[in-house]
Protein backbone atom coordinates (compact mmCIF):
# COMPACT_ATOMS: atom_id res chain seq x y z
CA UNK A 1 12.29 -60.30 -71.72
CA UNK A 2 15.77 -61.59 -69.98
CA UNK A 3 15.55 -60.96 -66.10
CA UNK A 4 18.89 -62.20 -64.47
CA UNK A 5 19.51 -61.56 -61.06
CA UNK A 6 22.42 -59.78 -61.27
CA UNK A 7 21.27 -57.42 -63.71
CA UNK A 8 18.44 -56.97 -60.65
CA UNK A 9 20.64 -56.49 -58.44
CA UNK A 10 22.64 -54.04 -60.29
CA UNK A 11 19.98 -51.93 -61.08
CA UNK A 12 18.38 -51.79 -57.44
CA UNK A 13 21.89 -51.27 -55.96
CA UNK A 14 21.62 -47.93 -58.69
CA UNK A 15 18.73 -47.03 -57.64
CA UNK A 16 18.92 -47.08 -54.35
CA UNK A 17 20.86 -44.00 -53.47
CA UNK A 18 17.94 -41.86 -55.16
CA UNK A 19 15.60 -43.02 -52.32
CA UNK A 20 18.24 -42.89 -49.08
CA UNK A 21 17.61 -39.15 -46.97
CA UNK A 22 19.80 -36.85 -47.61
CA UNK A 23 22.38 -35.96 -44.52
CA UNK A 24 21.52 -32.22 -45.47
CA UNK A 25 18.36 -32.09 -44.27
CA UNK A 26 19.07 -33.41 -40.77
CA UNK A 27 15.94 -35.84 -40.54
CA UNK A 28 13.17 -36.17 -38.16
CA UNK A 29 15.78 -37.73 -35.35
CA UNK A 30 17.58 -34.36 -35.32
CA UNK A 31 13.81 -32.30 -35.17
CA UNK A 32 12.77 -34.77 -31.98
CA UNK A 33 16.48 -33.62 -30.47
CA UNK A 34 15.95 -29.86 -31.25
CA UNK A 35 12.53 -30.36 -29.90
CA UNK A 36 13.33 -32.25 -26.36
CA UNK A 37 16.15 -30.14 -25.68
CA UNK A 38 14.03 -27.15 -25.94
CA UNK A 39 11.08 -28.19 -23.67
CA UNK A 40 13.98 -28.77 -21.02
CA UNK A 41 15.42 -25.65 -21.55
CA UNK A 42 11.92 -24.54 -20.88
CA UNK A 43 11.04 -26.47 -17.88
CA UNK A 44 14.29 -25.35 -16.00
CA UNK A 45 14.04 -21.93 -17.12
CA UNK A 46 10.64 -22.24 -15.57
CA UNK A 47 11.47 -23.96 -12.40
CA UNK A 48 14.54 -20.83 -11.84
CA UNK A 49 12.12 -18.21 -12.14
CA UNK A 50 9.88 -20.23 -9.33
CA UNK A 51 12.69 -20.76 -7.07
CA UNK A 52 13.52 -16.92 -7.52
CA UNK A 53 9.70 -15.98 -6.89
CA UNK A 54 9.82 -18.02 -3.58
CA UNK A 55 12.86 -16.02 -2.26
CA UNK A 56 11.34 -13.08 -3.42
CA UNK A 57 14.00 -12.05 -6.08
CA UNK A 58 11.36 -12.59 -8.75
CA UNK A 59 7.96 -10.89 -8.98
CA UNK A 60 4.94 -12.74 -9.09
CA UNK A 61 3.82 -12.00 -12.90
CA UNK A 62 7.46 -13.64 -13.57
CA UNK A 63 6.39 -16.74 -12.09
CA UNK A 64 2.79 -16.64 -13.31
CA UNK A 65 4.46 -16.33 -17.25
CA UNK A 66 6.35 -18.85 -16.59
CA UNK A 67 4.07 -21.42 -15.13
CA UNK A 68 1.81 -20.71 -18.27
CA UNK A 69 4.72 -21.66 -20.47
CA UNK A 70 5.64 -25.19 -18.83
CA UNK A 71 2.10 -25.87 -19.12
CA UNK A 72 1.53 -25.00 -22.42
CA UNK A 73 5.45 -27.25 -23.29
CA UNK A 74 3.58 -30.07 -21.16
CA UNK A 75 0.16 -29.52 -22.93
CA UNK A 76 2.11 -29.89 -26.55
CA UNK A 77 4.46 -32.72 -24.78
CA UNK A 78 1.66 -35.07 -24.11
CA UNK A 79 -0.17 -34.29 -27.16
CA UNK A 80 2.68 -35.40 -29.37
CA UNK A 81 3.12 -38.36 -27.23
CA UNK A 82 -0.26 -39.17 -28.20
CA UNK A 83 -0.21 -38.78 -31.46
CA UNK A 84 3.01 -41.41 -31.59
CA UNK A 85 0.77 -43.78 -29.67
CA UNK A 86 -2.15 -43.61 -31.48
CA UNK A 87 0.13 -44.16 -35.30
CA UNK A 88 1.87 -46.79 -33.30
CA UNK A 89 -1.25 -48.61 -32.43
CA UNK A 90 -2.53 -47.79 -36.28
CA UNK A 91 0.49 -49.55 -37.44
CA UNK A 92 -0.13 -52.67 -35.31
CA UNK A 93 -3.78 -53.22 -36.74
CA UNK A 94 -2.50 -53.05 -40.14
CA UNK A 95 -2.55 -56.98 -41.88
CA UNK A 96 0.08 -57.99 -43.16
């Protein structure tokens, strides 16, 4: 069996496109961006409807919805944030 290493290099530069992402699907970068930009939306959609409620153009069951939404995008916020940290810390304690 004949190894070189430029036939080894060859045939990993070959190979290599197979494993790269594809652009198509977008990745998990572009899901994180989709994701943070819509728990802003939600928290200042949120805080309009309680600055309308306090000058009285919104009714209270306006403000009560939308205080159950930012918690529930805060709730989900912190539990992802969690998650990271605790596979971040799972990736420290793995030998090497």
């Amino acid at each position: 069996m004949d190894i070189n290493a430029l036939g080894a290099a060859q045939k990993y530069a070959a190979a290599r496109p197979a494993t790269e992402p594809k652009a198509e699907f977008g990745g998990a970068g572009e899901a994180m961006k989709d994701i943070a930009r819509d728990f802003a939306a939600t928290l200042q959609e949120s805080e309009a409807t309680a600055q309308a409620a306090m000058t009285g153009e919104a009714d209270p069951h306006a403000l009560v919805q939308a205080l159950a939404q930012t918690e529930l995008a805060v709730e989900a916020a912190v539990t992802v944030r969690d998650k990271v940290v605790e596979a971040y810390r799972e990736i420290l304690r793995m030998p090497v």
